[in-house]
Protein backbone atom coordinates (compact mmCIF):
# COMPACT_ATOMS: atom_id res chain seq x y z
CA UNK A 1 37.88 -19.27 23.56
CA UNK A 2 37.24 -15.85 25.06
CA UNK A 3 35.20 -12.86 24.71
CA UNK A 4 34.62 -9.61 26.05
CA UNK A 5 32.70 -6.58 25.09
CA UNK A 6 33.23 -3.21 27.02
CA UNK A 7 31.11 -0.10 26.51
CA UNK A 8 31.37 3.07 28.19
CA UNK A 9 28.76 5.68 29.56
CA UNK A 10 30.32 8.78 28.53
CA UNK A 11 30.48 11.73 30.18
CA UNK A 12 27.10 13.38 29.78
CA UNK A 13 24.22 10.60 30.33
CA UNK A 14 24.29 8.92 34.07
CA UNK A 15 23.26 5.51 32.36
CA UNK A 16 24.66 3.43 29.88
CA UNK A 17 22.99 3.91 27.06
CA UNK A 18 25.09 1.59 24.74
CA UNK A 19 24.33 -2.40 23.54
CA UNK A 20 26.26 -5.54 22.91
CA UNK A 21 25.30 -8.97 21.72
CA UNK A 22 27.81 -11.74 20.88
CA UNK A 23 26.09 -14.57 19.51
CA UNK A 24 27.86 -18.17 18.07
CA UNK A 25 26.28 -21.37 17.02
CA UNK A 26 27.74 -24.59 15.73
CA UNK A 27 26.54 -25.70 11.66
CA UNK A 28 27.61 -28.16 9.14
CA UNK A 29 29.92 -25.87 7.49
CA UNK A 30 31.82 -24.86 11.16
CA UNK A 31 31.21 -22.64 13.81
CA UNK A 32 29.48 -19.00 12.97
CA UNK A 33 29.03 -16.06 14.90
CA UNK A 34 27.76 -12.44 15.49
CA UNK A 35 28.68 -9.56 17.31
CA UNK A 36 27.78 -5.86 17.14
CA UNK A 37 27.96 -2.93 19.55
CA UNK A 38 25.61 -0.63 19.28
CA UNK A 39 26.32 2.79 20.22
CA UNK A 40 23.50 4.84 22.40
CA UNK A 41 22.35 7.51 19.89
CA UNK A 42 24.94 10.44 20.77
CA UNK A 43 23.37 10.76 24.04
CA UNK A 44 20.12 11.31 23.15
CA UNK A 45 17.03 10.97 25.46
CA UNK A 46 16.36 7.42 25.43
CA UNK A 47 18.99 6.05 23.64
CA UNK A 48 19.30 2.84 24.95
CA UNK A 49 15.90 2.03 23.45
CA UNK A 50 17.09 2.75 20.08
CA UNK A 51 20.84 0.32 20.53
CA UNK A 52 18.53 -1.80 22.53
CA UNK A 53 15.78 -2.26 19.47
CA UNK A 54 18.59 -3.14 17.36
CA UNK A 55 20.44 -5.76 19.55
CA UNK A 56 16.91 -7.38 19.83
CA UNK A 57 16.36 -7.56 16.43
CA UNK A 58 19.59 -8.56 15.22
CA UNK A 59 19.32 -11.47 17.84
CA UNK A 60 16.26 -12.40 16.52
CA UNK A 61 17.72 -12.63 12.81
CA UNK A 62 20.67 -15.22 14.16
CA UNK A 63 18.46 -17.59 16.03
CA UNK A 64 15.50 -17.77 13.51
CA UNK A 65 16.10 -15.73 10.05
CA UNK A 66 19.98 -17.21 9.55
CA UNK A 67 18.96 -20.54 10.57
CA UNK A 68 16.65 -20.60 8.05
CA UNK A 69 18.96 -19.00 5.33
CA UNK A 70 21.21 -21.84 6.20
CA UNK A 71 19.23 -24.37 5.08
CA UNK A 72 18.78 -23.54 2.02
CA UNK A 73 22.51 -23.40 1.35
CA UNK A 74 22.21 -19.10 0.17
CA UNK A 75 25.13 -17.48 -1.22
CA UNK A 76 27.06 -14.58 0.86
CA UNK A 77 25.44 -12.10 -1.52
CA UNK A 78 21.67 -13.62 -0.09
CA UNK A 79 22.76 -13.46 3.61
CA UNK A 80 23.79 -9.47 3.08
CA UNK A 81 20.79 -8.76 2.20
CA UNK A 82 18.88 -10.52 4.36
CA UNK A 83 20.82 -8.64 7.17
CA UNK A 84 21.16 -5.44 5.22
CA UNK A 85 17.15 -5.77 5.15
CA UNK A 86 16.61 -6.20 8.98
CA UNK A 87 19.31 -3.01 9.59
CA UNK A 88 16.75 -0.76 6.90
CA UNK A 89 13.62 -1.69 8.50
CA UNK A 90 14.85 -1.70 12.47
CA UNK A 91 15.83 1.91 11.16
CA UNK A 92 12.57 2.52 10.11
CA UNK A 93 11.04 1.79 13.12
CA UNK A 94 13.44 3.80 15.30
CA UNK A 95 13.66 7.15 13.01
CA UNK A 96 9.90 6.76 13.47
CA UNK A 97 9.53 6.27 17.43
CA UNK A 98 11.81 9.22 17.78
């Protein structure tokens, strides 16, 4: 199988201030797998922190918070808002850094 991710610079910043993560792991139940693109805050003075932060975190969650979700054999409603939970507090934490 293939994948690609592709992000763009704009025209305003000189760096790149965008972030990708693809992330797939084998379980019981099949094969599962992640990916987000995170988009560099609308060119905003260090926003790669901010799509970076989020990429970190959310690749935290797969390898150690999912994992963990799996085992105990949650419901799609549980694993929502698990992740729904990690998006509202990574927020948190970057509305307050800026």
């Amino acid at each position: 199988m293939f994948h690609a991710i592709c992000t763009d610079r704009g025209n305003i910043k000189k760096i790149n201030q965008d972030s990708a993560l693809y992330k797939e792991a084998e379980t019981e139940n099949g094969t599962i797998m992640l990916a987000a693109v995170c988009d560099g805050m609308g060119g905003l003075q260090n926003g790669e922190v901010a799509s970076g932060e989020i990429i970190t975190a959310l690749s935290g969650w797969f390898s150690h918070q999912l994992s963990l979700l799996l085992e105990k054999e949650i419901t799609y409603k549980v694993l929502i808002e698990s992740l729904n939970a990690l998006i509202t507090d990574e927020d948190e934490k970057i509305t307050a850094y800026g």
